[in-house]
N, C-alpha and C. Protein backbone atom coordinates (compact mmCIF):
# COMPACT_ATOMS: atom_id res chain seq x y z
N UNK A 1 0.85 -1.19 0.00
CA UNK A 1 0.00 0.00 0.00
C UNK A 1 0.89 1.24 0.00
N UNK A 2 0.47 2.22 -0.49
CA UNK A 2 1.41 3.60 -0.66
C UNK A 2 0.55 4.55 -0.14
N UNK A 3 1.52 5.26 -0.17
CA UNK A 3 0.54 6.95 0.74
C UNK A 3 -0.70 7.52 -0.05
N UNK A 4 -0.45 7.08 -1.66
CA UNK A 4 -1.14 7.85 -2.58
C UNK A 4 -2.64 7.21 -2.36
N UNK A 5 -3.06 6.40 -1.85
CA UNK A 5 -4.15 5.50 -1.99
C UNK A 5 -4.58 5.76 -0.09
N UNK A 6 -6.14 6.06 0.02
CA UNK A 6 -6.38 6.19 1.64
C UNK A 6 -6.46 4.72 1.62
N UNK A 7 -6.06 4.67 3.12
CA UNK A 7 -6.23 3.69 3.89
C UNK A 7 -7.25 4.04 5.21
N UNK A 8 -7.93 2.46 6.16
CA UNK A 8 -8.05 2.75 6.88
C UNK A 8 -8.76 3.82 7.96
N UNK A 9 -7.42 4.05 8.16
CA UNK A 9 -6.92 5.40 9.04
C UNK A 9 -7.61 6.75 9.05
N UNK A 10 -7.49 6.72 7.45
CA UNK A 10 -7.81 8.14 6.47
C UNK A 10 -9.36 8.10 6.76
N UNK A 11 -10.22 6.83 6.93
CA UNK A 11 -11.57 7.07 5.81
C UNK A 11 -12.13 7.43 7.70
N UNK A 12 -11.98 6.39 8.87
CA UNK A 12 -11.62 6.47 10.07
C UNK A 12 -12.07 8.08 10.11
N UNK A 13 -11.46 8.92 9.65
CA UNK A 13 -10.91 10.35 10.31
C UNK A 13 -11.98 10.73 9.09
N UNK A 14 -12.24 10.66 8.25
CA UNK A 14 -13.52 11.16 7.54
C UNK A 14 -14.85 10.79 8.20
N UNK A 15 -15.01 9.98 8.42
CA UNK A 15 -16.02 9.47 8.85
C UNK A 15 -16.60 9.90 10.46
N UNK A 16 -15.20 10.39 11.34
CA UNK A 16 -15.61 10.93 12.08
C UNK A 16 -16.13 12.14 12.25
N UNK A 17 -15.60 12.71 11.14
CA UNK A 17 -16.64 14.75 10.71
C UNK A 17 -17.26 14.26 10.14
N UNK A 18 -18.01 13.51 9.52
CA UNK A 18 -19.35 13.32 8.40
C UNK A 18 -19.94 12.43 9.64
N UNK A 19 -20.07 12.07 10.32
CA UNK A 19 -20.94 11.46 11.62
C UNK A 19 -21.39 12.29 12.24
N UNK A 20 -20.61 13.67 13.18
CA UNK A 20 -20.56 14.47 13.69
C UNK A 20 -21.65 15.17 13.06
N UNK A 21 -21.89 15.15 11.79
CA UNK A 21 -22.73 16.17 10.84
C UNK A 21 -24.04 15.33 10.72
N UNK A 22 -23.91 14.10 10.96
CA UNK A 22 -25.15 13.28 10.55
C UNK A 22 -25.43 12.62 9.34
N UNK A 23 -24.14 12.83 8.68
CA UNK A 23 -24.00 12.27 7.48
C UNK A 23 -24.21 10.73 7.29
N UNK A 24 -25.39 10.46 6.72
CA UNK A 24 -25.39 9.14 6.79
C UNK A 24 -24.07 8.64 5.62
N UNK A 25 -23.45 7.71 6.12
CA UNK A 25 -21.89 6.97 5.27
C UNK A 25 -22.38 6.62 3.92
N UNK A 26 -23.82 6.43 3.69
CA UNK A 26 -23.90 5.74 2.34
C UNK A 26 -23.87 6.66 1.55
N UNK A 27 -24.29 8.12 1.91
CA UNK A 27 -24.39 9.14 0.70
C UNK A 27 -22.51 9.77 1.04
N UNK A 28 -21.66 9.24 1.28
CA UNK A 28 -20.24 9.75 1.09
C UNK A 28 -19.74 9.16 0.55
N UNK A 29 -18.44 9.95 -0.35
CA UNK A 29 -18.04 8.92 -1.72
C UNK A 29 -16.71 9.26 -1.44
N UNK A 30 -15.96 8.52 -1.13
CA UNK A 30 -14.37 9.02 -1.34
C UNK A 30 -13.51 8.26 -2.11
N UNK A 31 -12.78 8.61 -3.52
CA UNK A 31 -11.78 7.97 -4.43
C UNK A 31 -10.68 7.73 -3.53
N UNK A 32 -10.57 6.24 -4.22
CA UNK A 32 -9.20 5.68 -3.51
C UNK A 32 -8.26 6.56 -3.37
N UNK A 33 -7.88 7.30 -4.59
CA UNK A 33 -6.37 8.04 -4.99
C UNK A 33 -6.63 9.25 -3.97
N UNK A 34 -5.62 9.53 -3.59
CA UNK A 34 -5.30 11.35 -2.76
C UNK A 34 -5.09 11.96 -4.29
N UNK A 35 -5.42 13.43 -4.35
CA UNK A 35 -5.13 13.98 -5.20
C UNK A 35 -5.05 15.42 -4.58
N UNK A 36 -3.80 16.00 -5.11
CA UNK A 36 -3.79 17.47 -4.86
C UNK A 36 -3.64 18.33 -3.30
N UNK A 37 -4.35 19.11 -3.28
CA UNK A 37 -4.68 19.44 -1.86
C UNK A 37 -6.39 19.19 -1.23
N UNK A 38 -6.60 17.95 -2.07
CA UNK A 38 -8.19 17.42 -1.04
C UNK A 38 -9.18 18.56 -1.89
N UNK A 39 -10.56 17.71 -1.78
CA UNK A 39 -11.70 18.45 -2.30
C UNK A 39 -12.89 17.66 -1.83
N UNK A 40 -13.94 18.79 -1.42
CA UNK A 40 -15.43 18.65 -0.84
C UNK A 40 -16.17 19.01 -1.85
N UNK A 41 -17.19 18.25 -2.14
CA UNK A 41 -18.20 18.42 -3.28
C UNK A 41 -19.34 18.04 -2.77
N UNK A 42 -20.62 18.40 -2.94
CA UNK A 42 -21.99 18.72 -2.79
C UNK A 42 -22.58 18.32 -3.76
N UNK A 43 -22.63 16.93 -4.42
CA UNK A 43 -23.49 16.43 -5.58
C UNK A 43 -24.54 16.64 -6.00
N UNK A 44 -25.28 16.25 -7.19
CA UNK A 44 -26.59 17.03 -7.35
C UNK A 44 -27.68 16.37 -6.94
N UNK A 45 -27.06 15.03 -6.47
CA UNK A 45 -28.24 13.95 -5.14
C UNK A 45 -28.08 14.10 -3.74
N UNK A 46 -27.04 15.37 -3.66
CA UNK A 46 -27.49 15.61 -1.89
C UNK A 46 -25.93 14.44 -1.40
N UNK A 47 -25.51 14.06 -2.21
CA UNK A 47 -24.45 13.38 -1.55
C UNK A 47 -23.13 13.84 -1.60
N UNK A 48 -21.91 13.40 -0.99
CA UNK A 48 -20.68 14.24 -0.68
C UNK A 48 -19.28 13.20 -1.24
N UNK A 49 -18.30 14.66 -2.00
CA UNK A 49 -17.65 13.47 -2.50
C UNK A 49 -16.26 14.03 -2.07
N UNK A 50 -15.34 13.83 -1.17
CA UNK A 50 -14.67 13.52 -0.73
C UNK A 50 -13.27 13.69 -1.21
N UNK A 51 -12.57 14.09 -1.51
CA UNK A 51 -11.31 14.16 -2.52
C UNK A 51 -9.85 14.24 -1.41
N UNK A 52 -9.25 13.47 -0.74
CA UNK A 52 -8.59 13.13 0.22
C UNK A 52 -7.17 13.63 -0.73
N UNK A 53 -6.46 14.54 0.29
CA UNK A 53 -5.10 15.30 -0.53
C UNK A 53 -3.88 14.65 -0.27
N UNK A 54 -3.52 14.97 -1.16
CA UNK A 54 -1.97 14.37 -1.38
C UNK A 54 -1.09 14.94 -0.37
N UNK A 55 -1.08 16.45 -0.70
CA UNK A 55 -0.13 17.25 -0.85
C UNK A 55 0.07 17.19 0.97
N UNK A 56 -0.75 16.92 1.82
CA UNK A 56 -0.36 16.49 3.26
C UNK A 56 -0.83 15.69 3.51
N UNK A 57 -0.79 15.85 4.92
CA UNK A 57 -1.39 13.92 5.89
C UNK A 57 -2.81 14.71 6.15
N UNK A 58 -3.33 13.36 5.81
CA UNK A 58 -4.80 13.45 6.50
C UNK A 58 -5.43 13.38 7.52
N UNK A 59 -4.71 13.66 8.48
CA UNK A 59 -4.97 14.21 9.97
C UNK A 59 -4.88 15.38 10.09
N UNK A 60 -3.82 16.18 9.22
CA UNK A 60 -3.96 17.69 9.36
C UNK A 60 -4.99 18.27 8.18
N UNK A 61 -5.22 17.32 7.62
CA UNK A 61 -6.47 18.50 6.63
C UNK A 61 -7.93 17.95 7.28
N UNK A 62 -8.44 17.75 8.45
CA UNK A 62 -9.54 17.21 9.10
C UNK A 62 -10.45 18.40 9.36
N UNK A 63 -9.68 19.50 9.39
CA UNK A 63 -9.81 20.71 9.96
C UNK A 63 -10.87 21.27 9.01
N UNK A 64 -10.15 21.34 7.56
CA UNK A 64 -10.17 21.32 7.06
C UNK A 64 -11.66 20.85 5.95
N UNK A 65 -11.86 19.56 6.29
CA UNK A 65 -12.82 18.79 5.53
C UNK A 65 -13.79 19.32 6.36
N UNK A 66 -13.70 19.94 8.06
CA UNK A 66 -15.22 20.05 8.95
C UNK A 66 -15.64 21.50 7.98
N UNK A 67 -14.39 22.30 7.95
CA UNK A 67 -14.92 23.43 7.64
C UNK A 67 -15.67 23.59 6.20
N UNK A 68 -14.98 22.67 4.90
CA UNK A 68 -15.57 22.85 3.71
C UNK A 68 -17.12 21.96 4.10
N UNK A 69 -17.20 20.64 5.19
CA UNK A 69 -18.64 20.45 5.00
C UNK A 69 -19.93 21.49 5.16
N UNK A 70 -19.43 22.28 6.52
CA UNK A 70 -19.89 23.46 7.11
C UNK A 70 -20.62 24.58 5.84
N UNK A 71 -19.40 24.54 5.25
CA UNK A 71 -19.99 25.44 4.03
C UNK A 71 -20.62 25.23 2.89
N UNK A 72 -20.57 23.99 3.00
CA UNK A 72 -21.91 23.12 1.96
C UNK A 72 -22.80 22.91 2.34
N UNK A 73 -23.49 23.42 3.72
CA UNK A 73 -24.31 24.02 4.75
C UNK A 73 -25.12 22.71 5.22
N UNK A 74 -23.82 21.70 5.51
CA UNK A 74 -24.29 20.83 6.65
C UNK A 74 -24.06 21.53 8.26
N UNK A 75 -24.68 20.92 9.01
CA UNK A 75 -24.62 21.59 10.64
C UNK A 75 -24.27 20.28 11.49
N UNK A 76 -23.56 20.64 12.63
CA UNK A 76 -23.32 19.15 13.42
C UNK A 76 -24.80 19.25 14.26
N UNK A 77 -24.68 17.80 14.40
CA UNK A 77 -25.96 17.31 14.50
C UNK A 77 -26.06 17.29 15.94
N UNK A 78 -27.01 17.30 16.72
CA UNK A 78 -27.59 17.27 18.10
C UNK A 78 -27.97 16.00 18.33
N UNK A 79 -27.77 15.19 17.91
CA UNK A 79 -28.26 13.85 18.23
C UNK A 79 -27.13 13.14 19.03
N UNK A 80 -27.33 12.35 19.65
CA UNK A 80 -26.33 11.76 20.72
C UNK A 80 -25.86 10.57 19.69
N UNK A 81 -24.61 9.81 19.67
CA UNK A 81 -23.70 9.03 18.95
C UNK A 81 -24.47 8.02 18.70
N UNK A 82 -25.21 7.51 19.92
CA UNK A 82 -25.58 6.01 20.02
C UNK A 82 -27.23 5.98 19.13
N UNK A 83 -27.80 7.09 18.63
CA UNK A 83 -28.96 6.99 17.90
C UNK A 83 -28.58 7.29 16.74
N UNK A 84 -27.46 7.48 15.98
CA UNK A 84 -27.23 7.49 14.39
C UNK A 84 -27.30 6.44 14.02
């Protein structure tokens, strides 16, 4: 396995800001490959596509992914962990 491809770890740390938001996992799409510096997209079915960056580690662009969901005007959710 190589850096260029998420692992794991990566989808792990996505999944924990798209939970947070209420994102149900089935409408999130993330390509194997890292490309670039990462990209958030807002599909035209309401679903989210994910673009995991190269150009750093994906622990430091987390920040990152909360804030571009934020502005695709998801909100974190009020619901407690154990009822998603």
């Amino acid at each position: 396995m190589t850096d260029d491809i998420i692992g794991m770890k990566d989808m792990g740390a996505i999944f924990e800001v798209t939970d947070r938001f209420g994102i149900d996992r089935e409408s999130v799409s993330v390509p194997l490959e890292k490309e670039g510096d990462g990209h958030v997209e807002r599909l035209s079915d309401g679903s989210l596509e994910i673009t995991v960056p190269a150009s750093i580690p994906t622990q430091e662009w987390i920040d990152t992914l909360e804030a571009e969901v934020k502005r695709l005007g998801f909100e974190i959710s009020s619901r407690p962990e154990d009822e998603m």
